[in-house]
N, C-alpha and C. Protein backbone atom coordinates (compact mmCIF):
# COMPACT_ATOMS: atom_id res chain seq x y z
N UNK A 1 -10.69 11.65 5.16
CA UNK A 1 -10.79 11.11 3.82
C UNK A 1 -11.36 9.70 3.93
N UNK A 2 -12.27 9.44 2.99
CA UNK A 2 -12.96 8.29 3.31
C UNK A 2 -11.95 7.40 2.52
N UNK A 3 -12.12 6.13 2.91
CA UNK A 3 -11.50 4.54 2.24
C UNK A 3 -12.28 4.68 1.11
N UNK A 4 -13.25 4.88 0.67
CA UNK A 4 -13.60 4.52 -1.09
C UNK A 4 -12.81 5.44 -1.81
N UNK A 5 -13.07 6.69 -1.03
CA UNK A 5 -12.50 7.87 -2.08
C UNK A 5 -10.80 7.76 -2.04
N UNK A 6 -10.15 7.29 -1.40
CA UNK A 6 -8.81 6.95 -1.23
C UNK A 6 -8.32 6.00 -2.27
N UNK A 7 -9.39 4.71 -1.99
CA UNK A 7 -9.40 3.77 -3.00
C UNK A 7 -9.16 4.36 -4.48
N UNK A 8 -10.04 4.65 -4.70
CA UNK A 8 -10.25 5.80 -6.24
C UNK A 8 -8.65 6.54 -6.56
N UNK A 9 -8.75 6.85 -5.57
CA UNK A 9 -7.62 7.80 -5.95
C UNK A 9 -6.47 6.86 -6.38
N UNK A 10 -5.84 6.13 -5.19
CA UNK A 10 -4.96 5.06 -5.07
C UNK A 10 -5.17 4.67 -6.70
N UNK A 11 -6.13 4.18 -7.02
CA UNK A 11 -6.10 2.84 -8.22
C UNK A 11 -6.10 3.98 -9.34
N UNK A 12 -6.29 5.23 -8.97
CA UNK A 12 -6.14 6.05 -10.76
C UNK A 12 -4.48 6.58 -11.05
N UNK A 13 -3.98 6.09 -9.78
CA UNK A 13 -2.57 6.36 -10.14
C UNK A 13 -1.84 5.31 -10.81
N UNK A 14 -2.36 3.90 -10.70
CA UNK A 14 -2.21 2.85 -11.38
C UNK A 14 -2.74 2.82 -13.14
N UNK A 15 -2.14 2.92 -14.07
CA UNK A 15 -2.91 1.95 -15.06
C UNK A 15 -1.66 2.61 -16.08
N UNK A 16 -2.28 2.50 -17.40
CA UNK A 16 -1.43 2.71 -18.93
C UNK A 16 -0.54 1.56 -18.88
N UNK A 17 -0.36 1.66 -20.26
CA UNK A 17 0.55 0.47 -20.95
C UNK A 17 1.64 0.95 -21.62
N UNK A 18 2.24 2.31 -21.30
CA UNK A 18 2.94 2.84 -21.91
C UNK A 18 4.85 2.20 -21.43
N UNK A 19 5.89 1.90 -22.38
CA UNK A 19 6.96 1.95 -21.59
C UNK A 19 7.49 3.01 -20.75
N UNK A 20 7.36 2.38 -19.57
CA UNK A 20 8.04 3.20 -18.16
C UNK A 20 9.31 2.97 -17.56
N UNK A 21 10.06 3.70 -17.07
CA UNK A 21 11.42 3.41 -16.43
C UNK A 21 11.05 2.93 -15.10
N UNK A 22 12.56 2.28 -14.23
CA UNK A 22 12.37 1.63 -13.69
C UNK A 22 11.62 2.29 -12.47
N UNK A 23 11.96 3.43 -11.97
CA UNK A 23 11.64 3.98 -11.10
C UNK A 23 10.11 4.03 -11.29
N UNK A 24 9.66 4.64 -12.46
CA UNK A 24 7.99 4.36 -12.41
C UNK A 24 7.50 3.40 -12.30
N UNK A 25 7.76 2.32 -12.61
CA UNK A 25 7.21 0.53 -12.56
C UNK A 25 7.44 0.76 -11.33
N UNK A 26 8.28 1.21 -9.92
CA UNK A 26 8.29 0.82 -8.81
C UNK A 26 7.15 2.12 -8.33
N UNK A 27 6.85 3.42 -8.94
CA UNK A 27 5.60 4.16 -8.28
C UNK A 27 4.07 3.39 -8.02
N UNK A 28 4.17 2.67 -10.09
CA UNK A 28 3.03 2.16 -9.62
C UNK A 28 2.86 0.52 -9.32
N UNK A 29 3.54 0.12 -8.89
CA UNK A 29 3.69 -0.66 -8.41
C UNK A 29 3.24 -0.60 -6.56
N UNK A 30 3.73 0.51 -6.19
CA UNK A 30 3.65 0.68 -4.79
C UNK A 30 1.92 1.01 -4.63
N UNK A 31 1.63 2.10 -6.08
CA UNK A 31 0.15 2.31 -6.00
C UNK A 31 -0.54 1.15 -5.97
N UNK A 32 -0.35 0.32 -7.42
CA UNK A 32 -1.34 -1.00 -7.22
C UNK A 32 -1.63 -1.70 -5.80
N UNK A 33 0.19 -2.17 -5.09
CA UNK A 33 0.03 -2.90 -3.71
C UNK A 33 -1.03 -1.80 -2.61
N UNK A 34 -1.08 -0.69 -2.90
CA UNK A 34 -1.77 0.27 -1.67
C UNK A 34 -3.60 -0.32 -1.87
N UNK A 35 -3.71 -0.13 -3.26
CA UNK A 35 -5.04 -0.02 -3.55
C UNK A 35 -5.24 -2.26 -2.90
N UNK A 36 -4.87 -2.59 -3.39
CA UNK A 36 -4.73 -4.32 -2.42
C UNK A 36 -4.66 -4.26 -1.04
N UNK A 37 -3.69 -3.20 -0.67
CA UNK A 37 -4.14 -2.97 1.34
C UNK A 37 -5.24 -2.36 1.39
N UNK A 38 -5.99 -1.56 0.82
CA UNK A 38 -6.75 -0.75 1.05
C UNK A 38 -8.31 -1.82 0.93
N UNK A 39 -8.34 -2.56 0.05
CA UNK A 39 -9.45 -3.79 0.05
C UNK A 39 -9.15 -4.92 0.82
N UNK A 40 -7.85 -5.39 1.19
CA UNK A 40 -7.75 -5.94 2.65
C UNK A 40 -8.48 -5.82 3.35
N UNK A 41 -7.68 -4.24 3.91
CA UNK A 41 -8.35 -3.65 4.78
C UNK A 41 -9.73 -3.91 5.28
N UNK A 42 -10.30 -3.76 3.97
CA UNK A 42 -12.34 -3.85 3.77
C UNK A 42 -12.50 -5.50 4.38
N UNK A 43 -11.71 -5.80 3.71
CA UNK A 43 -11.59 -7.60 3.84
C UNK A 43 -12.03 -7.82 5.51
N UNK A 44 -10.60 -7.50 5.83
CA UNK A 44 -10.65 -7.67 7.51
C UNK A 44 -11.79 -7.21 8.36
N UNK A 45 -12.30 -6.12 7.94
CA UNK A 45 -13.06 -5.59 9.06
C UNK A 45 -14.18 -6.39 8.98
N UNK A 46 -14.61 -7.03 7.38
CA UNK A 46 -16.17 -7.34 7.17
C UNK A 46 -16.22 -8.63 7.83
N UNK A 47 -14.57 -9.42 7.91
CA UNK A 47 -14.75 -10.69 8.46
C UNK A 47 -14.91 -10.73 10.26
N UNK A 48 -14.22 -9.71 10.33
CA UNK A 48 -14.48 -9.35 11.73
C UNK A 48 -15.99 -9.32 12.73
N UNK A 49 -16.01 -8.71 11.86
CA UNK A 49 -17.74 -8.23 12.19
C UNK A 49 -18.45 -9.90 11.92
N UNK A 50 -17.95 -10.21 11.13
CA UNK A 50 -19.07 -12.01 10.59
C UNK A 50 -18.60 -12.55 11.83
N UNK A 51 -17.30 -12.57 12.67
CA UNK A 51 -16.75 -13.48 13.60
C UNK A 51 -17.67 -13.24 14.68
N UNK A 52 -17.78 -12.01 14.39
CA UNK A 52 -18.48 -11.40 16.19
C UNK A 52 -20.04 -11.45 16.14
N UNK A 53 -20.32 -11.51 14.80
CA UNK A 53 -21.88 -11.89 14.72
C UNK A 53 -22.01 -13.50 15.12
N UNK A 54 -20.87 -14.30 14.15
CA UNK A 54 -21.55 -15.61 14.77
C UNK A 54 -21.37 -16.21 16.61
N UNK A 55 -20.23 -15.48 16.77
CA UNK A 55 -19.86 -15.18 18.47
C UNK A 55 -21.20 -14.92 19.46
N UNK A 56 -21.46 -13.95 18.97
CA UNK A 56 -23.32 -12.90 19.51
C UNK A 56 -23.92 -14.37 19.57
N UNK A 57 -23.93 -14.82 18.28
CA UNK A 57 -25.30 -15.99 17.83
C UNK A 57 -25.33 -17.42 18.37
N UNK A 58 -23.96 -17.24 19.19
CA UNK A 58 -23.89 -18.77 19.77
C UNK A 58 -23.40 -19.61 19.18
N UNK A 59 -22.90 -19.69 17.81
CA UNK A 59 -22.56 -20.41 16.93
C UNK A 59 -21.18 -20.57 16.61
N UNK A 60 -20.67 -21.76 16.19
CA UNK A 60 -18.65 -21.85 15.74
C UNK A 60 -18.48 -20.97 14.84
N UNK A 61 -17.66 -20.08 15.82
CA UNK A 61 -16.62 -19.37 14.68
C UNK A 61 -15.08 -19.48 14.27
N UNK A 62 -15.19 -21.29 14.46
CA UNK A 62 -14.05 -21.46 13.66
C UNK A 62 -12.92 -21.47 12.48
N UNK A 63 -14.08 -21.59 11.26
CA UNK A 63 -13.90 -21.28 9.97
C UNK A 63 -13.68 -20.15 9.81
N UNK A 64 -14.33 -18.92 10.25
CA UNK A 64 -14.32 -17.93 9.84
C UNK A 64 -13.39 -17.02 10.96
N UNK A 65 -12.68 -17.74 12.11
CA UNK A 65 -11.95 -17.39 13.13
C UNK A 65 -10.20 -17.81 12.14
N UNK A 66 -10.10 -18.71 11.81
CA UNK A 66 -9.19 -19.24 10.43
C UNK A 66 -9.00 -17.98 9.32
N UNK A 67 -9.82 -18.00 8.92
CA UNK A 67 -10.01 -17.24 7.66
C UNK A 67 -9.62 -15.64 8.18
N UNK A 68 -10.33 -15.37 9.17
CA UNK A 68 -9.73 -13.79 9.29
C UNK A 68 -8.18 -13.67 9.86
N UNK A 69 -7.63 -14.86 10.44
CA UNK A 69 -6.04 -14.77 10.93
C UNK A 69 -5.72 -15.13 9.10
N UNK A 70 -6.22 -15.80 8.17
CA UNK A 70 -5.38 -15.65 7.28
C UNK A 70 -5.55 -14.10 6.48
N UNK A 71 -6.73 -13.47 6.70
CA UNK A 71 -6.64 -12.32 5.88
C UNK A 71 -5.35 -11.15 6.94
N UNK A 72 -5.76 -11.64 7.92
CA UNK A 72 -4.75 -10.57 8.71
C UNK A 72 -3.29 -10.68 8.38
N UNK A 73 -2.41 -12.37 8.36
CA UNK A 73 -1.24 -12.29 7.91
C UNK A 73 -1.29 -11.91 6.40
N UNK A 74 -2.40 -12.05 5.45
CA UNK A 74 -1.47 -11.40 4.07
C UNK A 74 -1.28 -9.95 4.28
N UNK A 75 -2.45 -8.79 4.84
CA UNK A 75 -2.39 -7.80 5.01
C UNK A 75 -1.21 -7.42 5.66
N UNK A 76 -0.83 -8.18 6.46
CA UNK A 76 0.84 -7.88 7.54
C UNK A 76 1.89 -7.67 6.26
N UNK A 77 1.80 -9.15 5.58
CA UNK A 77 2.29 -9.70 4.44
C UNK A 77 2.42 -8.38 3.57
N UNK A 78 1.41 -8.02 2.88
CA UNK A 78 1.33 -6.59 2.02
C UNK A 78 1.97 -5.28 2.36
N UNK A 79 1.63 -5.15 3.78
CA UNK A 79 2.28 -3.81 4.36
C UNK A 79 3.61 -4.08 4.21
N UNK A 80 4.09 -5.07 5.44
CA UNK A 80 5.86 -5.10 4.61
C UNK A 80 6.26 -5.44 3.68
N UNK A 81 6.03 -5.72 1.96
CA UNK A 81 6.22 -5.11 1.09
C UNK A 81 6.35 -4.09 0.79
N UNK A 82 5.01 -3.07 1.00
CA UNK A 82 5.17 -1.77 0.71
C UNK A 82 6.32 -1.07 1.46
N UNK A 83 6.55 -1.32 2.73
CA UNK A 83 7.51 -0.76 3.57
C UNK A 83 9.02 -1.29 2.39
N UNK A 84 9.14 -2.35 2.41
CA UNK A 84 10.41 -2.80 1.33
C UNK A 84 9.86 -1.79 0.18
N UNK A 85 8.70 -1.60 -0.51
CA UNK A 85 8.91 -0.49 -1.91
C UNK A 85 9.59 0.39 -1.62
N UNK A 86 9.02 1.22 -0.79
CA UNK A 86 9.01 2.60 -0.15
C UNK A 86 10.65 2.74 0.38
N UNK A 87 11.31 1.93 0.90
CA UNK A 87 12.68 2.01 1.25
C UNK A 87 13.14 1.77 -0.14
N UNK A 88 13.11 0.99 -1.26
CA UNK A 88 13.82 1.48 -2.76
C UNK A 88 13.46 2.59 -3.02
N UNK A 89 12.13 3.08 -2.84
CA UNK A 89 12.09 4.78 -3.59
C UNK A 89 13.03 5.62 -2.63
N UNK A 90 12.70 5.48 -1.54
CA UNK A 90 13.92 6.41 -1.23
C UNK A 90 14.97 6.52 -1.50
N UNK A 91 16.02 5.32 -1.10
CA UNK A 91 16.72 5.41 -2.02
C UNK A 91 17.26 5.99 -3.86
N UNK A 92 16.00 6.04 -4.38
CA UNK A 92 16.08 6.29 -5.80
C UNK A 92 16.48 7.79 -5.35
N UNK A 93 15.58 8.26 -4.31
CA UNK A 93 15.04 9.90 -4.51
C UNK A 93 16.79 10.22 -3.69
N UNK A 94 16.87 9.70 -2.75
CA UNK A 94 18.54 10.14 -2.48
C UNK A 94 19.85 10.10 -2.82
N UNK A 95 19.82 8.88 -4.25
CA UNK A 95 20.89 9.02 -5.24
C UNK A 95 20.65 9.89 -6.12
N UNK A 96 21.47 10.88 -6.78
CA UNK A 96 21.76 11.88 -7.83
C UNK A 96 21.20 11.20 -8.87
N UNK A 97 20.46 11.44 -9.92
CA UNK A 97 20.62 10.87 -11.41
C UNK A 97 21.90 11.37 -11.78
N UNK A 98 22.48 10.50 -12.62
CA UNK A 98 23.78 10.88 -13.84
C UNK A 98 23.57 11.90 -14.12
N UNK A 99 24.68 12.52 -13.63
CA UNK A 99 25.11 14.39 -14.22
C UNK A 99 24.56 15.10 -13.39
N UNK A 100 23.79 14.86 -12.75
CA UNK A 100 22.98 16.04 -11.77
C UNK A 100 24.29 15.78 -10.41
N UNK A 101 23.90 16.95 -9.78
CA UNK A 101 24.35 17.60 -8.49
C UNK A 101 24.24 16.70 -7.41
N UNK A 102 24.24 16.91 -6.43
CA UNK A 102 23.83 16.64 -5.26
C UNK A 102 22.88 17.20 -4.69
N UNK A 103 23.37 18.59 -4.74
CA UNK A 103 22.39 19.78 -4.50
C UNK A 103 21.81 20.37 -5.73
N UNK A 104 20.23 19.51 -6.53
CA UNK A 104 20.39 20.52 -8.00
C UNK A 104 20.01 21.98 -7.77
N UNK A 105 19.50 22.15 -6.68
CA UNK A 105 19.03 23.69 -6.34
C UNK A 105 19.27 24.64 -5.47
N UNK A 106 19.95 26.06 -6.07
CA UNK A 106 21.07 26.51 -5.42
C UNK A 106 20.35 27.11 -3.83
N UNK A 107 21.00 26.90 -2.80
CA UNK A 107 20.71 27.51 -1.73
C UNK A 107 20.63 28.93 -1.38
N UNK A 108 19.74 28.92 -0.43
CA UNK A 108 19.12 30.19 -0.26
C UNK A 108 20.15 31.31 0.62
N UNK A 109 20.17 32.37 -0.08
CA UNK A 109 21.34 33.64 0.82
C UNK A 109 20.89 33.79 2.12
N UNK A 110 21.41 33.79 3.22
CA UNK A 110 20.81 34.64 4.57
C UNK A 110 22.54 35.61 4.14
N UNK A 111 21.18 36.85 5.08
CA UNK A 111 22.34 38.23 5.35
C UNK A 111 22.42 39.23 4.74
């Protein structure tokens, strides 16, 4: 799966203005932060490549040796967020809603 088409996808799970519960503000919430790693991502590599071009060219790549350690810690930065989202959704998904079961769906017979 390519990174644009991921992108796409990622950011169409994001949008409306409709009131949402809490649990959805934290879905797309996790979507928005993905589609932000996912242009990081783009971020990092393109600066990468500028570092190693001006490297090739003989030239300081200090500024731009700076600049890609700062794109790398927000991206660090972003991922563990999402890792903190992703541990509240679970949680959501392993507490019962009010009135429901534990088990809402009855298990399967062997025998």
């Amino acid at each position: 799966m390519s990174r644009v088409y991921l992108r796409e996808l990622v950011c169409r799970l994001y949008g409306g203005n409709a009131a949402v519960t809490e649990l959805e503000h934290r879905y797309r919430e996790l979507a928005r932060l993905n589609c932000l790693i996912v242009a990081m991502m783009e971020r990092v590599m393109v600066q990468r490549s500028r570092v190693a071009e001006l490297a090739r060219d003989g030239n300081r790549a200090t500024t731009a040796t700076a600049l890609l350690r700062q794109l790398e810690l927000s991206l660090h930065s972003m991922i563990k967020d999402r890792a903190a989202i992703l541990a509240e959704l679970r949680s959501y998904d392993a507490a019962p809603a009010p009135g429901q079961a534990s088990h809402p769906l009855p298990r399967p017979l062997h025998g």
